[in-house]
C-alpha atoms as a PDB file:
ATOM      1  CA  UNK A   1     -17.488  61.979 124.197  1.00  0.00           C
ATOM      2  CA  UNK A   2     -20.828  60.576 125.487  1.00  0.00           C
ATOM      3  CA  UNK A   3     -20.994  58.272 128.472  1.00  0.00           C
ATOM      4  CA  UNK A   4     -24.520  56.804 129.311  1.00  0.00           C
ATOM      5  CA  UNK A   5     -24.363  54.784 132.654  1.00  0.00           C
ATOM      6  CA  UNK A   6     -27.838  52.419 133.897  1.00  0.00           C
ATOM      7  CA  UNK A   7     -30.477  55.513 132.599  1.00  0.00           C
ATOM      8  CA  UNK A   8     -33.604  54.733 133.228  1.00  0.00           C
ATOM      9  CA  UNK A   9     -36.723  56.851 133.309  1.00  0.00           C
ATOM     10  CA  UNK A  10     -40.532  56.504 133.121  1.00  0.00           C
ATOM     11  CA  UNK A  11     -43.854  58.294 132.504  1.00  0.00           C
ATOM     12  CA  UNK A  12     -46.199  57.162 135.472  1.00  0.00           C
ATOM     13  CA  UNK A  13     -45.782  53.494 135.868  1.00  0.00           C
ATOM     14  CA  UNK A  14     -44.813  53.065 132.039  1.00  0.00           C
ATOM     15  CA  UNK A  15     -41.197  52.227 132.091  1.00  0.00           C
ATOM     16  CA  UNK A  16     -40.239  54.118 128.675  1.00  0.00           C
ATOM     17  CA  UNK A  17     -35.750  53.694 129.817  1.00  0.00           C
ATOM     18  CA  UNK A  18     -34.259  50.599 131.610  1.00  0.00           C
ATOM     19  CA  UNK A  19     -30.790  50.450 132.864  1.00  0.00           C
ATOM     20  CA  UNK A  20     -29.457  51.737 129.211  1.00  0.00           C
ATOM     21  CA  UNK A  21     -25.710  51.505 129.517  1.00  0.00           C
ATOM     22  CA  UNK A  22     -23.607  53.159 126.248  1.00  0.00           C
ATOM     23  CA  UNK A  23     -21.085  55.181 125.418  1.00  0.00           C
ATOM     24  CA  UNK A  24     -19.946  57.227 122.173  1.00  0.00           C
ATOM     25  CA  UNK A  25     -16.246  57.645 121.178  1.00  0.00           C
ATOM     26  CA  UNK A  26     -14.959  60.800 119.889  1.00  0.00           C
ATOM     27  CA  UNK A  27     -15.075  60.492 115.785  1.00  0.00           C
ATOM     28  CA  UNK A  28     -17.396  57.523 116.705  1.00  0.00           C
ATOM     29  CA  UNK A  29     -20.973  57.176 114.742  1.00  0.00           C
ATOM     30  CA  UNK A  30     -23.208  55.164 116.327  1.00  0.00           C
ATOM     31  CA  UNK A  31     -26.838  54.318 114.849  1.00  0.00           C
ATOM     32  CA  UNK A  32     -29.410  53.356 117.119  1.00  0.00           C
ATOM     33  CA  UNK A  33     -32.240  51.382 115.602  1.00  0.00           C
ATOM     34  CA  UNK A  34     -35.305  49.467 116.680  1.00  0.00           C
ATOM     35  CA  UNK A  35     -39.286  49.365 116.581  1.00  0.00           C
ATOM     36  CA  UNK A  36     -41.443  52.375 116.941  1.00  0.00           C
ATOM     37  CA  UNK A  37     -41.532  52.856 120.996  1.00  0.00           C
ATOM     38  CA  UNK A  38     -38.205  51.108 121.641  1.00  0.00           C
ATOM     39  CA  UNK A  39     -37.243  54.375 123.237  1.00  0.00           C
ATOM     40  CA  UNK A  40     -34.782  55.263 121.110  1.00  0.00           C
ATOM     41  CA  UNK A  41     -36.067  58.780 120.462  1.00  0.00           C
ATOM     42  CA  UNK A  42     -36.471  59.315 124.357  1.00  0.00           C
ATOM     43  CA  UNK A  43     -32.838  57.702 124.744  1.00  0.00           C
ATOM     44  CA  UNK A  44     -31.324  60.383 122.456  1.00  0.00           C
ATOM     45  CA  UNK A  45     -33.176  63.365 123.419  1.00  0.00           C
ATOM     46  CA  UNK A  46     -31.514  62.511 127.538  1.00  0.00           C
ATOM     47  CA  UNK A  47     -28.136  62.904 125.967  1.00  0.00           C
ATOM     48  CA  UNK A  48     -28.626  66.945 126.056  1.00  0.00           C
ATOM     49  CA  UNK A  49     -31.553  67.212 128.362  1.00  0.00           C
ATOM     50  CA  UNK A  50     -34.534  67.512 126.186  1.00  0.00           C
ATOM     51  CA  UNK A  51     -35.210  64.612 128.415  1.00  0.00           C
ATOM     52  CA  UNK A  52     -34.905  64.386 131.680  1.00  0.00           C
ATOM     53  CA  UNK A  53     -34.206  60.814 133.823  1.00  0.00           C
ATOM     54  CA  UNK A  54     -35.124  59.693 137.059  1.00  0.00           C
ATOM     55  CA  UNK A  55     -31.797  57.354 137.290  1.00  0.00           C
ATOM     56  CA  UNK A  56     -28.512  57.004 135.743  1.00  0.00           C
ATOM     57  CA  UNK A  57     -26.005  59.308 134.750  1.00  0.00           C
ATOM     58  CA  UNK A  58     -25.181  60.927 131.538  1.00  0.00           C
ATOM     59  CA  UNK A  59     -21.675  62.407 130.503  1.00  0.00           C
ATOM     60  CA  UNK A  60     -21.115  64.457 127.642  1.00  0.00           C
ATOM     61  CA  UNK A  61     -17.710  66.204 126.642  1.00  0.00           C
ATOM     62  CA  UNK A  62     -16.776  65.652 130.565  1.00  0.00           C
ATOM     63  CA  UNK A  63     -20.141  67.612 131.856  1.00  0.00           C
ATOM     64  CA  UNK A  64     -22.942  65.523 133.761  1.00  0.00           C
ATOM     65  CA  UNK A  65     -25.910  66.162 132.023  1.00  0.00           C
ATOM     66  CA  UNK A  66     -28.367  65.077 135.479  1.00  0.00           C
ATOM     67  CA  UNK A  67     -26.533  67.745 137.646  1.00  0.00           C
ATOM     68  CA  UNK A  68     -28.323  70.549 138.429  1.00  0.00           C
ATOM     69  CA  UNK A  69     -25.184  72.728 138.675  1.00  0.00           C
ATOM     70  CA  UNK A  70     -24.773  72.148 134.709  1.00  0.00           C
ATOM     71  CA  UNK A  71     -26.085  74.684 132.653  1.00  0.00           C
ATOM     72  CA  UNK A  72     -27.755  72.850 129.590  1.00  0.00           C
ATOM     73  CA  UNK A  73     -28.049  75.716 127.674  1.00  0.00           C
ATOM     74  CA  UNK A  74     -23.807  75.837 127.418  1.00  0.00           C
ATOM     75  CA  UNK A  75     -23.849  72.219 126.662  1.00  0.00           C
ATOM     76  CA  UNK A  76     -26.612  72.155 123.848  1.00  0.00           C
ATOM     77  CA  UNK A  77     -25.144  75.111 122.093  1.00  0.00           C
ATOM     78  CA  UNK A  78     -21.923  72.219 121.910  1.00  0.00           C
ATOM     79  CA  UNK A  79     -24.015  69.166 121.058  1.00  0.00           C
ATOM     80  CA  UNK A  80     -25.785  69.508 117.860  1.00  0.00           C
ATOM     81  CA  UNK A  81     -29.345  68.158 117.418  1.00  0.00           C
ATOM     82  CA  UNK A  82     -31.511  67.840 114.151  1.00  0.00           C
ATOM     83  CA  UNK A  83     -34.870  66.608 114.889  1.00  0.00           C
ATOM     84  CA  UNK A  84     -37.543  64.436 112.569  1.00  0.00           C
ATOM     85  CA  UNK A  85     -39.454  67.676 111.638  1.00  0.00           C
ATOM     86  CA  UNK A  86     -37.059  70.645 110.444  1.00  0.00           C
ATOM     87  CA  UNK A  87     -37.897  73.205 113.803  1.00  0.00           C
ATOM     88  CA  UNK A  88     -37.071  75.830 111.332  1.00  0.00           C
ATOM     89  CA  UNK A  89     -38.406  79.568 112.514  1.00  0.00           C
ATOM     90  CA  UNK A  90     -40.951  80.351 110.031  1.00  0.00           C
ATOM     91  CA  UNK A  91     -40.900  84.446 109.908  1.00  0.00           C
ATOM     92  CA  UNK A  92     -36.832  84.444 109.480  1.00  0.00           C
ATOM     93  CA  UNK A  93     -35.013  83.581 106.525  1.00  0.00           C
ATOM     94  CA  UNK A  94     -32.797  80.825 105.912  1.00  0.00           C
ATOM     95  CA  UNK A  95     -29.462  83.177 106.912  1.00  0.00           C
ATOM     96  CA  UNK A  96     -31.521  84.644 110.076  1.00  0.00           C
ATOM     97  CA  UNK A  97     -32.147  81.083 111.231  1.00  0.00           C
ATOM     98  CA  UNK A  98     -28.182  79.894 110.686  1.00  0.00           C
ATOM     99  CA  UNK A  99     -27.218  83.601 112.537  1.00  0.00           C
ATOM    100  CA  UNK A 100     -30.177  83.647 115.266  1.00  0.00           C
ATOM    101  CA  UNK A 101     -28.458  81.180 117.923  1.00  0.00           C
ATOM    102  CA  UNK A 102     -24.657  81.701 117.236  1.00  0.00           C
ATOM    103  CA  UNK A 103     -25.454  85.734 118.141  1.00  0.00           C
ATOM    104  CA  UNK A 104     -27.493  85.343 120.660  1.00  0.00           C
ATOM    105  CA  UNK A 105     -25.477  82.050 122.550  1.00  0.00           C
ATOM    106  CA  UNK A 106     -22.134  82.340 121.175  1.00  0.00           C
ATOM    107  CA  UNK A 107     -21.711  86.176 121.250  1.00  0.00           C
ATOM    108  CA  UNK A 108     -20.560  86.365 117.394  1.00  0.00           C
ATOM    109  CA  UNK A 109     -21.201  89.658 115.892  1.00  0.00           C
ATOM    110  CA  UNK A 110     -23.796  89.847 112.896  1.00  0.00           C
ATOM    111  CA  UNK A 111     -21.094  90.006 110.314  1.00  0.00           C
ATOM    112  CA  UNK A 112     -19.205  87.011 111.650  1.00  0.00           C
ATOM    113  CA  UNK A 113     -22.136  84.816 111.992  1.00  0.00           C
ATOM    114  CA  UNK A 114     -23.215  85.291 108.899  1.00  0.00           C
ATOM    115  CA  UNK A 115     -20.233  84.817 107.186  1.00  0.00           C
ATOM    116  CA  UNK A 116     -20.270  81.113 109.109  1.00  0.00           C
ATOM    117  CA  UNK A 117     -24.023  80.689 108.269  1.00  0.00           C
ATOM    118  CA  UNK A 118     -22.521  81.638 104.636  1.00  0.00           C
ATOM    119  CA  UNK A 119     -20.333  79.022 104.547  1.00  0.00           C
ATOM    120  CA  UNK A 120     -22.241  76.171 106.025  1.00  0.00           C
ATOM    121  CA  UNK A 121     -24.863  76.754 103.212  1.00  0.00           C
ATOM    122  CA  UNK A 122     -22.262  76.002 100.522  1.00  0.00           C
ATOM    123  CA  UNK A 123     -21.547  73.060 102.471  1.00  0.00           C
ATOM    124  CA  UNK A 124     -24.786  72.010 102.168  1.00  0.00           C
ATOM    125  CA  UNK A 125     -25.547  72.809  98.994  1.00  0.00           C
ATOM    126  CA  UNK A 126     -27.959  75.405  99.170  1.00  0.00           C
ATOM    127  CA  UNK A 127     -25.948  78.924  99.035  1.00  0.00           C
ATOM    128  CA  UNK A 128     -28.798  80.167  96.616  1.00  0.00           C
ATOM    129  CA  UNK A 129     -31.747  79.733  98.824  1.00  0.00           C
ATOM    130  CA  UNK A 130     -30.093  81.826 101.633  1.00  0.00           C
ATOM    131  CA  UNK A 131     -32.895  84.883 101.353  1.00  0.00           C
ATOM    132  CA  UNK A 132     -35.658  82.313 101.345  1.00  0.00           C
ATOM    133  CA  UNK A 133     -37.922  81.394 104.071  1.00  0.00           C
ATOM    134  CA  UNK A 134     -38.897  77.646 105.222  1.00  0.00           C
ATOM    135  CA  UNK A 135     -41.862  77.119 103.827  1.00  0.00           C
ATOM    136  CA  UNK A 136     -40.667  78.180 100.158  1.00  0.00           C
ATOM    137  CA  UNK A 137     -38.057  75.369 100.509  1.00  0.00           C
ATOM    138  CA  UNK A 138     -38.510  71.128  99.884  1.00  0.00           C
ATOM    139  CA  UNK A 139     -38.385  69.178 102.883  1.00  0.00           C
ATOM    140  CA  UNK A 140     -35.027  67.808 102.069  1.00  0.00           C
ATOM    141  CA  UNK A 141     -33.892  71.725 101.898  1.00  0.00           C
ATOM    142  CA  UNK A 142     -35.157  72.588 105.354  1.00  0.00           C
ATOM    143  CA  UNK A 143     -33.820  69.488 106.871  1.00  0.00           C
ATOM    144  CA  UNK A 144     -30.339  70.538 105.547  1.00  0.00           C
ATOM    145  CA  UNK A 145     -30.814  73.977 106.544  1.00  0.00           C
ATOM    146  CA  UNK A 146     -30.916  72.288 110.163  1.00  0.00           C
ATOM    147  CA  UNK A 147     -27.943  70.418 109.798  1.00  0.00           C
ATOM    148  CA  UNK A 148     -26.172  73.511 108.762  1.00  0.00           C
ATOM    149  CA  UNK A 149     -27.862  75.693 111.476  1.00  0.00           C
ATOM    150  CA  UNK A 150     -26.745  73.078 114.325  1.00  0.00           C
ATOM    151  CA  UNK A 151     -22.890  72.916 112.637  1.00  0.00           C
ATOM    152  CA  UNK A 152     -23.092  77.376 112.804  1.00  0.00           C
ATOM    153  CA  UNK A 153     -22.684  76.171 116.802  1.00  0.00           C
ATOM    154  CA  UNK A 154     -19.136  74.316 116.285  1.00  0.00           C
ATOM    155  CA  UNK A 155     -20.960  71.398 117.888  1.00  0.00           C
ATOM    156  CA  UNK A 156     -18.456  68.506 119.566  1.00  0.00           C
ATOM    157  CA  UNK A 157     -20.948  65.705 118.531  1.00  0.00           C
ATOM    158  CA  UNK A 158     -24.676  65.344 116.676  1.00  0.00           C
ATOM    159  CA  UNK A 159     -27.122  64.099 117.397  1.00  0.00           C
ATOM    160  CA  UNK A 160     -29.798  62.991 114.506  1.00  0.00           C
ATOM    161  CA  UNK A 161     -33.675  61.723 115.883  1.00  0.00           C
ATOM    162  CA  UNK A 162     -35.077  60.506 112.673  1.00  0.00           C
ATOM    163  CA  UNK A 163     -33.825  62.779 110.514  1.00  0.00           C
ATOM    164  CA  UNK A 164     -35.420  61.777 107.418  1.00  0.00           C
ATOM    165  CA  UNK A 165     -38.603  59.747 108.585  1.00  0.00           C
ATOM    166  CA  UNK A 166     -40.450  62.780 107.485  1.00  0.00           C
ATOM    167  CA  UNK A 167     -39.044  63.379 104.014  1.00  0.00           C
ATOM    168  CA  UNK A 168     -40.484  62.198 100.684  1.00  0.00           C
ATOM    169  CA  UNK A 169     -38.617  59.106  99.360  1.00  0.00           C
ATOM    170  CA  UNK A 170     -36.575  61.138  96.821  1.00  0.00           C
ATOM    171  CA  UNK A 171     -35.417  63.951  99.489  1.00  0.00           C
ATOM    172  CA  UNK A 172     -33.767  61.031 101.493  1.00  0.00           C
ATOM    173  CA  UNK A 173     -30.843  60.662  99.612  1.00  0.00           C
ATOM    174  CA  UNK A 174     -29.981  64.803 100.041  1.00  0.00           C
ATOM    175  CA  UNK A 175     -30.187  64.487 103.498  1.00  0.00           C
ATOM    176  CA  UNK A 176     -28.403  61.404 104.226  1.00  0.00           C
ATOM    177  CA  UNK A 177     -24.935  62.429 101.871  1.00  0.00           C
ATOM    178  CA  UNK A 178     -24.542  65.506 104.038  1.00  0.00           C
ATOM    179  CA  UNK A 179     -24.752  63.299 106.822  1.00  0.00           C
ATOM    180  CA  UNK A 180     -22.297  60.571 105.298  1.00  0.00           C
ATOM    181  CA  UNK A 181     -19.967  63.405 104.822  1.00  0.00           C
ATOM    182  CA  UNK A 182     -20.033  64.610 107.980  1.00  0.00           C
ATOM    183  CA  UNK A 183     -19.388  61.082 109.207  1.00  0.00           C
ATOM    184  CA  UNK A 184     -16.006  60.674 107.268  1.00  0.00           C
ATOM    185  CA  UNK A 185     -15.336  63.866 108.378  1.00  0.00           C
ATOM    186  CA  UNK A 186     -14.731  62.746 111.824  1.00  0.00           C
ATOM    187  CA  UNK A 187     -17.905  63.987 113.632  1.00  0.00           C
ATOM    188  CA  UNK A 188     -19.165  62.295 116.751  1.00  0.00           C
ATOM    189  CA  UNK A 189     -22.745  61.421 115.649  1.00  0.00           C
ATOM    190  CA  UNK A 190     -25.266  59.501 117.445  1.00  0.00           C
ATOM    191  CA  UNK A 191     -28.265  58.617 114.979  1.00  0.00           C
ATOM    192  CA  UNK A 192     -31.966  57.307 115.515  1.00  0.00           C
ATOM    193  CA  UNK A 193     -32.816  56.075 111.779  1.00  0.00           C
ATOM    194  CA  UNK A 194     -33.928  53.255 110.073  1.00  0.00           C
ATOM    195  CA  UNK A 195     -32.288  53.671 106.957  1.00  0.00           C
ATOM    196  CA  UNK A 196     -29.855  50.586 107.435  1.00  0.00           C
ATOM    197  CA  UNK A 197     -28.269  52.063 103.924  1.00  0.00           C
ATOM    198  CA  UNK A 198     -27.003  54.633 105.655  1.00  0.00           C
ATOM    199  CA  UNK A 199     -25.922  52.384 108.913  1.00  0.00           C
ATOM    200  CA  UNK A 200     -23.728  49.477 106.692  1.00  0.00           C
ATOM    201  CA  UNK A 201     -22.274  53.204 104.801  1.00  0.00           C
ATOM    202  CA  UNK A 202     -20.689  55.019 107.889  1.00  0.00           C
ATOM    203  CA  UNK A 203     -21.974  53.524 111.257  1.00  0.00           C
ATOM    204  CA  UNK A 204     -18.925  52.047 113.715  1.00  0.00           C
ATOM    205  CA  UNK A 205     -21.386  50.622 115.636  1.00  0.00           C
ATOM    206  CA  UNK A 206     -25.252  49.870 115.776  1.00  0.00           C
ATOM    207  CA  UNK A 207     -27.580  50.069 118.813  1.00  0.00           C
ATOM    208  CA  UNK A 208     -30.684  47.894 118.576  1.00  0.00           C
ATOM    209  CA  UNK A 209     -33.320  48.784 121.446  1.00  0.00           C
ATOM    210  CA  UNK A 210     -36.445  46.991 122.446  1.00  0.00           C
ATOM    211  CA  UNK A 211     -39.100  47.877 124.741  1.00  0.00           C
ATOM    212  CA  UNK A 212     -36.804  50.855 126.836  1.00  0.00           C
ATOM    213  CA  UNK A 213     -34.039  48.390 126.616  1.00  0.00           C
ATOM    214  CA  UNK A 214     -30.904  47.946 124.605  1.00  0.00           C
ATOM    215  CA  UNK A 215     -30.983  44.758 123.482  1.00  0.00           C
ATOM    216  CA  UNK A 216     -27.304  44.660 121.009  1.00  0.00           C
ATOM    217  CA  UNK A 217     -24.645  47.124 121.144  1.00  0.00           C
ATOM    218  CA  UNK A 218     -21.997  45.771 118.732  1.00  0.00           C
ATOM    219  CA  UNK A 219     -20.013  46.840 115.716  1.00  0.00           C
ATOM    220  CA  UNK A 220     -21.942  46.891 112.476  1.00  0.00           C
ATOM    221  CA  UNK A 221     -20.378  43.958 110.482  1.00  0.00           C
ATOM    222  CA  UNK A 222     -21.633  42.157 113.781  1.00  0.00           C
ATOM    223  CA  UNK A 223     -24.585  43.021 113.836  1.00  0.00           C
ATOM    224  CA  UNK A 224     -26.011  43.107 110.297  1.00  0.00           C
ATOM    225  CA  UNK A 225     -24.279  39.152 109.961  1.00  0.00           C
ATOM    226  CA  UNK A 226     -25.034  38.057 112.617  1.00  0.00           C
ATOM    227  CA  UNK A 227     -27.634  39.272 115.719  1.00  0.00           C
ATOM    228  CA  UNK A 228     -27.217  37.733 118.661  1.00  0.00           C
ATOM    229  CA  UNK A 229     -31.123  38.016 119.647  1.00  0.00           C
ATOM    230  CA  UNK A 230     -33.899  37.022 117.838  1.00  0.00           C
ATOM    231  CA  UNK A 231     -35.492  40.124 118.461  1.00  0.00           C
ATOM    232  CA  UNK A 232     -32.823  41.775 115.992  1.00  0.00           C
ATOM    233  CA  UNK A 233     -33.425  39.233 113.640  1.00  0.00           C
ATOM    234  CA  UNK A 234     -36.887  39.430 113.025  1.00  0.00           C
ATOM    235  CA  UNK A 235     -36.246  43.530 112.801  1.00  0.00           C
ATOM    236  CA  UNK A 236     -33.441  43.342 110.369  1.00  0.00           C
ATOM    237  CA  UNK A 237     -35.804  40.945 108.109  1.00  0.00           C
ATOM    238  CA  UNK A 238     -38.491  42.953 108.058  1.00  0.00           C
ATOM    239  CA  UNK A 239     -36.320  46.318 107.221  1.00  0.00           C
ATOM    240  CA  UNK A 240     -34.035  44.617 105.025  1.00  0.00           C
ATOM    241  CA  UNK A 241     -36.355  43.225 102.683  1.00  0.00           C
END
């Protein structure tokens, strides 16, 4: 579902990408971990093009992301992406926010997409809050709202940057069962977090990154028993305890 071949890409002379080589299975969910400017948010923002890259290719769903003949805007309305910090609209409500992009991208009438946007609330729990703005919602709320906003698309894989890095401790736990859900659902998710909870839960595989590089791409019983760099080690010590 997502191929990523040698991607590499800097600011200036600060390498920020080197050579990262992964790829993403259909159904697969993948967690990519690692220090605070590993890359790892850069890494998964290339996978739709929030990102561009100087070398490398990226394939998602069979389109190359790099080629200029691709239009992005096609393939982001099919790959889902929830970001650290909500990106709610403000002035619309909750529905107007789930119906905004499946009208204006998709082409679904106003009674159809809000009939999905509907639904997807239930899903998430939150059904009654569906006249309500952002701001009168928790933070936990709004970042469900976003999940269910990016699943109004009928996305073919998510992708999660830090999804609840922002949230109060006891919002967390809202966030990450809707994702855990999705995950035994069958959804192809790739997933910047450090909650390694969450990772030993649902994750097939774990991507540890270090300095623009990844440094361990194995499964997750692997991984968490036994690193293969010391690098990984000393990260999985600190988080775990």
């Amino acid at each position: 579902m997502i191929e990523i071949k040698n991607v590499s890409k800097a600011y200036g002379h600060f390498q920020v990408l080197s050579n990262c080589t992964t790829k993403v299975n259909k159904g697969e969910v993948v967690v990519v971990c690692g220090p605070s400017g590993s890359g790892k948010s850069t890494l998964i923002k290339t996978v739709n093009g929030l990102e561009p890259f100087q070398q490398g290719e990226i394939i998602v769903n069979g389109q190359s992301v790099g080629d200029r003949t691709t239009n992005l805007s096609k393939l982001r309305a099919k790959v889902g992406m929830v970001f650290q910090h909500f990106e709610l609209f403000p002035h619309l409500s909750i529905t107007e926010n789930l119906t905004l992009a499946q009208i204006k991208v998709l082409g679904r009438s106003r009674d159809e997409a809000t009939a999905k946007g509907l639904k997807l609330l239930d899903r998430v729990g939150l059904r009654a809050q569906a006249d309500k703005y952002p701001a009168q919602l928790s933070g936990g709320q709004q970042q469900r709202v976003a999940i269910a906003r990016a699943l109004s698309m009928d996305p073919v894989a998510m992708l999660f940057d830090e999804p609840t890095s922002a949230l109060d401790p006891e919002m967390i736990n809202e966030v990450l069962d809707v994702m855990v859900e999705l995950a035994q659902e069958g959804m192809t998710m790739m997933c910047v977090t450090h909650e390694m909870g969450f990772a030993k839960k649902v994750a097939h595989r774990v991507i540890f990154m270090d300095k623009g590089a990844i440094v361990e791409d194995d499964c997750k019983d692997a991984f968490f028993a036994h690193p293969k760099s010391e690098r990984a080690s000393e990260f999985l010590e600190k988080i775990l305890h």
